[in-house]
N, C-alpha and C. Protein backbone atom coordinates (compact mmCIF):
# COMPACT_ATOMS: atom_id res chain seq x y z
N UNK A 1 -67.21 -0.80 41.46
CA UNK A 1 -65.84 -1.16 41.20
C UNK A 1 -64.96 0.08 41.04
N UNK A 2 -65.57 1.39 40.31
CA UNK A 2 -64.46 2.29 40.39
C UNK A 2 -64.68 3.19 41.69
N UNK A 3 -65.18 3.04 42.17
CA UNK A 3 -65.16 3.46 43.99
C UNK A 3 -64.20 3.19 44.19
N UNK A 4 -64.14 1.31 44.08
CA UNK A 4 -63.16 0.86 45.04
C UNK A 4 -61.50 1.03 44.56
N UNK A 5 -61.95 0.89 43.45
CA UNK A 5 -60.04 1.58 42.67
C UNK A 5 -59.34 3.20 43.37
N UNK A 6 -60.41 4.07 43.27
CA UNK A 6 -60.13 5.41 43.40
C UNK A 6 -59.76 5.46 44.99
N UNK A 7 -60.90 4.67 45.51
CA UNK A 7 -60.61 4.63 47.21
C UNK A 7 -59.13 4.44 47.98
N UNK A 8 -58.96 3.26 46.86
CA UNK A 8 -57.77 2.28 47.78
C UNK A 8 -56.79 2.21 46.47
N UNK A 9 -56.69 3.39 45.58
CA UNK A 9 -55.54 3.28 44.70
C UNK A 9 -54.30 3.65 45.21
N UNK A 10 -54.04 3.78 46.50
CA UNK A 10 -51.98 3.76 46.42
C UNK A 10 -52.45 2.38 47.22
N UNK A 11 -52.79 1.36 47.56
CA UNK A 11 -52.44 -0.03 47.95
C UNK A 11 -51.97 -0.66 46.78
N UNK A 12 -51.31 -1.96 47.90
CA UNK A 12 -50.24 -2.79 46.64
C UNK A 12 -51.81 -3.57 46.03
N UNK A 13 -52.90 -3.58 46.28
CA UNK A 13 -53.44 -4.49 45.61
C UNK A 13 -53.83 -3.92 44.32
N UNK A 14 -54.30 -2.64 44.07
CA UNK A 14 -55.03 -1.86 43.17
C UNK A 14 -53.46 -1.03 42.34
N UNK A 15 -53.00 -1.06 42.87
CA UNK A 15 -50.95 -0.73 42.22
C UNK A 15 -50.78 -1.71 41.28
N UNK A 16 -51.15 -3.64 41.76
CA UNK A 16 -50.63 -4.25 41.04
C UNK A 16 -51.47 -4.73 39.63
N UNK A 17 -52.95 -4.72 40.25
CA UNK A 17 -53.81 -4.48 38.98
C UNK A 17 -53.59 -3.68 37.79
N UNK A 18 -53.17 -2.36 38.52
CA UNK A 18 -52.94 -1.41 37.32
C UNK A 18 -51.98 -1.48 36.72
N UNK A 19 -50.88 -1.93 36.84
CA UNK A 19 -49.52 -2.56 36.36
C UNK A 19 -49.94 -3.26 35.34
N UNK A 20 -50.29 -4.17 35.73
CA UNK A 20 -50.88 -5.60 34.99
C UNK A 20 -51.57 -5.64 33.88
N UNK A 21 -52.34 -4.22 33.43
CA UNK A 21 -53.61 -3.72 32.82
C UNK A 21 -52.71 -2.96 31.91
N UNK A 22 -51.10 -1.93 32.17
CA UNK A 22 -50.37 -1.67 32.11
C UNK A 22 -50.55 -0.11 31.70
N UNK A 23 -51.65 0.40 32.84
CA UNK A 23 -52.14 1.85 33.40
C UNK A 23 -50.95 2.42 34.84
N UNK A 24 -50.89 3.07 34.00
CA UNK A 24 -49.70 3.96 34.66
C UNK A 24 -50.30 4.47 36.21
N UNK A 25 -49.93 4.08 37.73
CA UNK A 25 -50.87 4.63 38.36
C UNK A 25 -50.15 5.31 39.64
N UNK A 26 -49.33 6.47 38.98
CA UNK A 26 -48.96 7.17 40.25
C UNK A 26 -49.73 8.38 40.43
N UNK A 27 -50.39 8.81 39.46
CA UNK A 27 -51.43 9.70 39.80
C UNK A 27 -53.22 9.42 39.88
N UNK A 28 -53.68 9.53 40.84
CA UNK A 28 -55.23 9.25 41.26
C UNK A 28 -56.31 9.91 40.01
N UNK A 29 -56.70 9.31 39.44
CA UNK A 29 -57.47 9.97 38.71
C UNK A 29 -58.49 11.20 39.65
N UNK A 30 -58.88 12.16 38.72
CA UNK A 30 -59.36 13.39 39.04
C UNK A 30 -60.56 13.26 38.26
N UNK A 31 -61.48 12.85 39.08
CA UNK A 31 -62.92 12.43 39.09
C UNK A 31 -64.08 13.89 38.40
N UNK A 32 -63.98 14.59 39.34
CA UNK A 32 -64.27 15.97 39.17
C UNK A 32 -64.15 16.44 37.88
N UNK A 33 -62.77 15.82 37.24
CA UNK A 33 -62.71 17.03 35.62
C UNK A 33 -63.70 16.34 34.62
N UNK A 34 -64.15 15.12 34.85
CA UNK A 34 -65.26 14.85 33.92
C UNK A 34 -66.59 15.22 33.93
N UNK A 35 -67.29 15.00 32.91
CA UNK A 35 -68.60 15.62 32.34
C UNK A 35 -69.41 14.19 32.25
N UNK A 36 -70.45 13.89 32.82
CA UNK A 36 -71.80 13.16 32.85
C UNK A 36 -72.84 14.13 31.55
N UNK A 37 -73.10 12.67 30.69
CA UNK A 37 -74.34 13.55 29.73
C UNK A 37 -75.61 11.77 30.32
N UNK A 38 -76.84 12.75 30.47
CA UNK A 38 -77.63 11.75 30.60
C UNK A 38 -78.69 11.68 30.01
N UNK A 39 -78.90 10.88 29.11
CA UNK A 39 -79.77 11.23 27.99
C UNK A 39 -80.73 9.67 28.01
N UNK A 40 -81.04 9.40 29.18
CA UNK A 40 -82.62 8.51 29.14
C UNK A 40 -82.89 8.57 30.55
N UNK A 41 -84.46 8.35 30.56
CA UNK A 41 -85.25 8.24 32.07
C UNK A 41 -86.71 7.24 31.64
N UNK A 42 -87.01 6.85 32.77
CA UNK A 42 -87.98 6.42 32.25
C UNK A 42 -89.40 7.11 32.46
N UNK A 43 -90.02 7.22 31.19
CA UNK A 43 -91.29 7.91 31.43
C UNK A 43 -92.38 6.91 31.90
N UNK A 44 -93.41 7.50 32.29
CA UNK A 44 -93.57 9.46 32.59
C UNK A 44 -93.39 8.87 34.25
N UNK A 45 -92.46 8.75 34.66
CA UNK A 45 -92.03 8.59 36.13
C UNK A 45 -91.65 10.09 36.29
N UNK A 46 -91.81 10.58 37.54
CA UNK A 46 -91.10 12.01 38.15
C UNK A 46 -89.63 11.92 37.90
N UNK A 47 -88.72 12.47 37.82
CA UNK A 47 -87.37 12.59 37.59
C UNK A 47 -86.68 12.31 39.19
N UNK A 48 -87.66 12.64 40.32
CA UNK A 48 -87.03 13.18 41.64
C UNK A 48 -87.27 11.96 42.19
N UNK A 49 -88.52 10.84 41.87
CA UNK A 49 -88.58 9.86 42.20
C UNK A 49 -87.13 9.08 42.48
N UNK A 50 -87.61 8.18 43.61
CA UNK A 50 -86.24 7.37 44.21
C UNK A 50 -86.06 6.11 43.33
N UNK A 51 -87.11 5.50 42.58
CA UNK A 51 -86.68 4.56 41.45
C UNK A 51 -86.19 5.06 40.37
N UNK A 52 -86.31 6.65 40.32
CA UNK A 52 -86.05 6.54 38.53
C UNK A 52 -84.59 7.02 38.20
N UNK A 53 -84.17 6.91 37.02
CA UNK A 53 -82.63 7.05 35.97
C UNK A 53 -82.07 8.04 36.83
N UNK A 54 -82.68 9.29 36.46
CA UNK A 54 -82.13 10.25 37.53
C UNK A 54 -81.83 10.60 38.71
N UNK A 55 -82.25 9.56 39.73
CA UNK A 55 -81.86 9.36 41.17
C UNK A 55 -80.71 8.40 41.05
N UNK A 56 -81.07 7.41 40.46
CA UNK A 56 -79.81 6.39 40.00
C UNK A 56 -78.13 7.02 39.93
N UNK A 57 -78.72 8.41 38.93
CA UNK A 57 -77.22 8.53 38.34
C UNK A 57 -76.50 9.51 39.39
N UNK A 58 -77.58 10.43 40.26
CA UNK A 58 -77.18 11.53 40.92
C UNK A 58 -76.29 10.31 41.98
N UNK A 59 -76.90 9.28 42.85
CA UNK A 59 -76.55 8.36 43.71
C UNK A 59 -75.15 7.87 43.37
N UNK A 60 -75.16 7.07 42.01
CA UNK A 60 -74.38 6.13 41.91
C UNK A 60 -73.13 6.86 41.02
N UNK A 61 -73.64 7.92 40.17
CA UNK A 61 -72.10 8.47 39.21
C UNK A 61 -71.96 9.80 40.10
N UNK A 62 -72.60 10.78 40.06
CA UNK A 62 -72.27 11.79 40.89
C UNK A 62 -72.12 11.72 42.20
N UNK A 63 -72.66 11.39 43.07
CA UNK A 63 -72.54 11.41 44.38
C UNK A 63 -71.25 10.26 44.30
N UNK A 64 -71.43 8.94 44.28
CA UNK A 64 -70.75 7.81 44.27
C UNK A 64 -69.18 8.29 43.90
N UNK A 65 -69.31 8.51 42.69
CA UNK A 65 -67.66 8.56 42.27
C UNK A 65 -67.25 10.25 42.48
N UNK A 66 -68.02 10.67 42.96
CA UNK A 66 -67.15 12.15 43.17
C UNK A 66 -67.36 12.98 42.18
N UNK A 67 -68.65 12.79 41.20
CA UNK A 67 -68.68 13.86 39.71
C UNK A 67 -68.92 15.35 40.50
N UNK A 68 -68.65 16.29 39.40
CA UNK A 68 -69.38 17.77 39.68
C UNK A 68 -70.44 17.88 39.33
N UNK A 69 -71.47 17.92 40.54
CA UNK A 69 -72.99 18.06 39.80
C UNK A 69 -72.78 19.43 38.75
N UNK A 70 -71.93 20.36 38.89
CA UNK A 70 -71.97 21.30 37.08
C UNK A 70 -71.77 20.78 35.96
N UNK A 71 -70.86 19.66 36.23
CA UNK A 71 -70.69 19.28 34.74
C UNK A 71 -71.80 17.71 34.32
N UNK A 72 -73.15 17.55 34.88
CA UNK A 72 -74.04 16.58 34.80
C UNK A 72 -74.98 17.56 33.86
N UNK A 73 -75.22 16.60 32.87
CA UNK A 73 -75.79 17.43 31.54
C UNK A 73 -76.85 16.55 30.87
C-alpha cells in the first residue's frame, strides 16, 4: 500500500485520499531519510535464506519502498 501512494502520489486519486485523511500532500515523501531498525529473525534459519525476516525486509521495506540500505540497522 505505501508503494502505491508514493508511486502514484500527484494523481487525483491518492491527492484526494490525502485530503480526506487531512495530510498535506504537495510534497512526496522522502523515503530515503528514514532509518529501518530490525530487531527479530527467525532462528537458527541463515539470515541470507529466501524465507527468512531478513530477506523479507531487504525485499519488501528496503528494496520495495526505496529505504537506504545505510540507514537498515
Amino acid at each position: 500500500m505505501v508503494s502505491r501512494i508514493v508511486e502514484r502520489w500527484e494523481t487525483k486519486e491518492i491527492q484526494s485520499m490525502l485530503h480526506e485523511y487531512g495530510i498535506e500532500g504537495s510534497r512526496r515523501p522522502d523515503m530515503k531519510s528514514l532509518s529501518f531498525v530490525q530487531i527479530d529473525e527467525f532462528y537458527p534459519m541463515d539470515s541470507q535464506q529466501h524465507n527468512s525476516f531478513n530477506y523479507y525486509v531487504r525485499k519488501y521495506y528496503i528494496d520495495g519502498f526505496g529505504l537506504s540500505p545505510e540507514k537498515r540497522y
